[in-house]
C-alpha atoms as a PDB file:
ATOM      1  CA  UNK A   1    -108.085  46.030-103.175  1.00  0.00           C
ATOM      2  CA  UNK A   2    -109.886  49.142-104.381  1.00  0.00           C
ATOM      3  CA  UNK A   3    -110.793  51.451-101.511  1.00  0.00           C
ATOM      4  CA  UNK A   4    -113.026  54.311-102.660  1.00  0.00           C
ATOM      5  CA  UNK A   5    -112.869  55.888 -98.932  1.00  0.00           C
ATOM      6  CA  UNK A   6    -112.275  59.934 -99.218  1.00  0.00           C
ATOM      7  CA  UNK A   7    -109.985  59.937 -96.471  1.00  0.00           C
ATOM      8  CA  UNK A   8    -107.713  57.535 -97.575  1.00  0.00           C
ATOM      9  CA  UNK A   9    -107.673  59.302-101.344  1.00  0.00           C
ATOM     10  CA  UNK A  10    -106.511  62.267 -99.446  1.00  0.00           C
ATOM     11  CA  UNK A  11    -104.024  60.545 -97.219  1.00  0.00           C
ATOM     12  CA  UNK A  12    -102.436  59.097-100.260  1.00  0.00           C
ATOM     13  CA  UNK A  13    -101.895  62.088-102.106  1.00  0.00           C
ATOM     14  CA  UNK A  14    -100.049  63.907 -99.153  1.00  0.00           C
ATOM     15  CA  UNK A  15     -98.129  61.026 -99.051  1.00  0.00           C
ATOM     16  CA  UNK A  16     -97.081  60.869-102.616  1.00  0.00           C
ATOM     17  CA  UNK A  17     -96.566  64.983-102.556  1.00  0.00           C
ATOM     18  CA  UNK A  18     -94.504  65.346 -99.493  1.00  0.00           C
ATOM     19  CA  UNK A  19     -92.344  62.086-100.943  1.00  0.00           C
ATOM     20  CA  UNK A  20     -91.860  63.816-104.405  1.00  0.00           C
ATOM     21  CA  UNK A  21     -90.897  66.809-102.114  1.00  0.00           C
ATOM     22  CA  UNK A  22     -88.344  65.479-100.179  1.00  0.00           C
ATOM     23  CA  UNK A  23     -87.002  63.021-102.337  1.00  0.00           C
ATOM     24  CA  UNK A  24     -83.516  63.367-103.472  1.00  0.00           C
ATOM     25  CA  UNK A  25     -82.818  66.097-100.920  1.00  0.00           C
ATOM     26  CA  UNK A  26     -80.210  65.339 -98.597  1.00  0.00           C
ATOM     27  CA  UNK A  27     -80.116  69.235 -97.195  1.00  0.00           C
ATOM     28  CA  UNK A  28     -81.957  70.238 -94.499  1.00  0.00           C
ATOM     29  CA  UNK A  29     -83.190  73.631 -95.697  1.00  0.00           C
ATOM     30  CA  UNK A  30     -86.730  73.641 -95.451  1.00  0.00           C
ATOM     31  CA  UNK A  31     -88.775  73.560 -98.537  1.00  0.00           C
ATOM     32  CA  UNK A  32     -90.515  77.311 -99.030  1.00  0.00           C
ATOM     33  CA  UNK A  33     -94.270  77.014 -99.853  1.00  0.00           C
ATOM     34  CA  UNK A  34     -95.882  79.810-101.727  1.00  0.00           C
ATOM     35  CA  UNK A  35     -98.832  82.068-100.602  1.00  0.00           C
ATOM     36  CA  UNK A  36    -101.507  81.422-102.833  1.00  0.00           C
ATOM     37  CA  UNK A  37    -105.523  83.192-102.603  1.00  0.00           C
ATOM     38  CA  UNK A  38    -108.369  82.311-104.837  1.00  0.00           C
ATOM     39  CA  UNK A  39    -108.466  84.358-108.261  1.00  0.00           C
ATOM     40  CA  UNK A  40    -111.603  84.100-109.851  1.00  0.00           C
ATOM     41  CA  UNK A  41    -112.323  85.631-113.178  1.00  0.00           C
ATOM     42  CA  UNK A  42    -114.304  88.778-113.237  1.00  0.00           C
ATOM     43  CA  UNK A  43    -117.535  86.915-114.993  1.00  0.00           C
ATOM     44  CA  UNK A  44    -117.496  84.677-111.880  1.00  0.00           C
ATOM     45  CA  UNK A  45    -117.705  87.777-109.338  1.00  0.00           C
ATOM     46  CA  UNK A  46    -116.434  87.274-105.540  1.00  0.00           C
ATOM     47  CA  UNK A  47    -117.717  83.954-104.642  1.00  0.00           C
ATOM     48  CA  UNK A  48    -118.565  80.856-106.095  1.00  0.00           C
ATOM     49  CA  UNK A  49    -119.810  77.421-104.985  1.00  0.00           C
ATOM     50  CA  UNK A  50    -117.409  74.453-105.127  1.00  0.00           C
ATOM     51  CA  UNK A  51    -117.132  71.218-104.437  1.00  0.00           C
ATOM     52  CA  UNK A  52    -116.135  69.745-100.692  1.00  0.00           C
ATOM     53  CA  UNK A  53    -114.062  66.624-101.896  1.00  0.00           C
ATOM     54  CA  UNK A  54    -114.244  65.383 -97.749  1.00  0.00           C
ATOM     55  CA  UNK A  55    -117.728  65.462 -97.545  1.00  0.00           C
ATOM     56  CA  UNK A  56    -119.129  65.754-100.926  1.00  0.00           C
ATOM     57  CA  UNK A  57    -121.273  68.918-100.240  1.00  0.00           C
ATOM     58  CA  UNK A  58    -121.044  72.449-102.289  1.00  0.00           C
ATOM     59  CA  UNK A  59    -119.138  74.784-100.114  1.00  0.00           C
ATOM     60  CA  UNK A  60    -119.240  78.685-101.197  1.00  0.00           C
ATOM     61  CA  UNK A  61    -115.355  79.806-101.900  1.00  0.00           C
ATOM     62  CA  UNK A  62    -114.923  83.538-101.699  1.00  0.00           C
ATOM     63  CA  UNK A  63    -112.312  85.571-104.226  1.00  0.00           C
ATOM     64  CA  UNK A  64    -108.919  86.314-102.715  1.00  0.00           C
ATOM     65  CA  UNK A  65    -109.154  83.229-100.133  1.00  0.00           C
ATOM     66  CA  UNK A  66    -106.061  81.828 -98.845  1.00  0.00           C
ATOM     67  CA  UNK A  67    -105.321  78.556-100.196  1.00  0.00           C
ATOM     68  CA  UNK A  68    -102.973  75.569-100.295  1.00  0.00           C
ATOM     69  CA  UNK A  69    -102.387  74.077-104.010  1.00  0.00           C
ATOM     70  CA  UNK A  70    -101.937  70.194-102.939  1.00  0.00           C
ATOM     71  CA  UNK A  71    -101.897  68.462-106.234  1.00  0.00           C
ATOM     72  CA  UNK A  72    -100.623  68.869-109.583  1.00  0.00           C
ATOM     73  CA  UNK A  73    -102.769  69.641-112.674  1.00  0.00           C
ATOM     74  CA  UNK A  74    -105.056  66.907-113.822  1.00  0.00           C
ATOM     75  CA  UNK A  75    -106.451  66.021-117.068  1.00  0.00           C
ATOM     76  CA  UNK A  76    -109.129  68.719-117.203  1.00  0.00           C
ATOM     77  CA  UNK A  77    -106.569  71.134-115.301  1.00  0.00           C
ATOM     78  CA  UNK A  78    -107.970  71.116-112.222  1.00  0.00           C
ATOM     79  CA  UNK A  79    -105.953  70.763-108.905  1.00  0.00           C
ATOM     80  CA  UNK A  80    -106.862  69.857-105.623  1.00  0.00           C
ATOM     81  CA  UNK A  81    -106.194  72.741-102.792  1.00  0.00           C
ATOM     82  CA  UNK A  82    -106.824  72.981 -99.235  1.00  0.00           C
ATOM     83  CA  UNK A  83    -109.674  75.801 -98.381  1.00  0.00           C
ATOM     84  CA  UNK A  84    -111.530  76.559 -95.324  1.00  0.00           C
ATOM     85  CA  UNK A  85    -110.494  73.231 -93.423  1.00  0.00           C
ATOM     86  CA  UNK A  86    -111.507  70.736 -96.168  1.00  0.00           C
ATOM     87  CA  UNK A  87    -110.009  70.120 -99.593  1.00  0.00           C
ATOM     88  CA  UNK A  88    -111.441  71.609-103.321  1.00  0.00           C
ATOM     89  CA  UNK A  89    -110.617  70.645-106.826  1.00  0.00           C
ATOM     90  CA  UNK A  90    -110.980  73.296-108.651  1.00  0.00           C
ATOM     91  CA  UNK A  91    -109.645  74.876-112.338  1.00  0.00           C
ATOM     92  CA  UNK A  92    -105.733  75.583-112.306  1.00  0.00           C
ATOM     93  CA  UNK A  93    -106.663  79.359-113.327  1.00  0.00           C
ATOM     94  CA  UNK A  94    -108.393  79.775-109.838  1.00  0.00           C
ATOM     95  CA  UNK A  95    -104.551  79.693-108.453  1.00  0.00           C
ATOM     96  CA  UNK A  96    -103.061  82.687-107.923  1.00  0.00           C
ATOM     97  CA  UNK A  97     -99.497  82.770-106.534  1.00  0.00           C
ATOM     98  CA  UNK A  98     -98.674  85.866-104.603  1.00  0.00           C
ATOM     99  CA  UNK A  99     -94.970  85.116-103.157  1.00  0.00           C
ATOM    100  CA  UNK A 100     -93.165  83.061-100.422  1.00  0.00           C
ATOM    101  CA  UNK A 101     -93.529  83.266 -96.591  1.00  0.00           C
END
């Protein structure tokens, strides 16, 4: 059964990342995220409008943001990241790591 509800979509993929990121591990040391902002290229200036996966709406993402990368690459390199209390796809080069809290 196909269910195209966004929710869901969403549910599943934290799912299948925090399975991939704990499988295999039988120590309890917890698993270090890194900080990551918003780096947009200089042609695209400070902001930019992308797209609110959740509600399917254009949200406006400002440069040097603090963001969670959820997914992996896709096919057009674009990943999905948590932003401003929704989730984003947006281009791989967007990502900027900055360290490890």
């Amino acid at each position: 059964m196909l269910n195209d509800d966004p929710t869901n979509n969403i549910l599943d993929m934290f799912e299948e990342f925090l399975s991939s990121a704990t499988k295999g591990k039988k120590s309890k040391k917890k698993k270090t995220v890194p900080y990551q902002v918003f780096s947009f290229p200089d042609d695209i200036g400070g902001e930019t409008w992308v797209l609110d996966t959740v509600n399917k709406k254009m949200i406006r993402a400002f440069n040097k943001s603090e963001i969670v990368q959820i997914s992996k690459p896709d096919e057009d390199d674009r990943v999905l990241v948590r932003y401003a209390g929704t989730f984003v796809r947006v281009p791989l080069d967007y990502v900027c790591d900055i360290g490890f809290n």
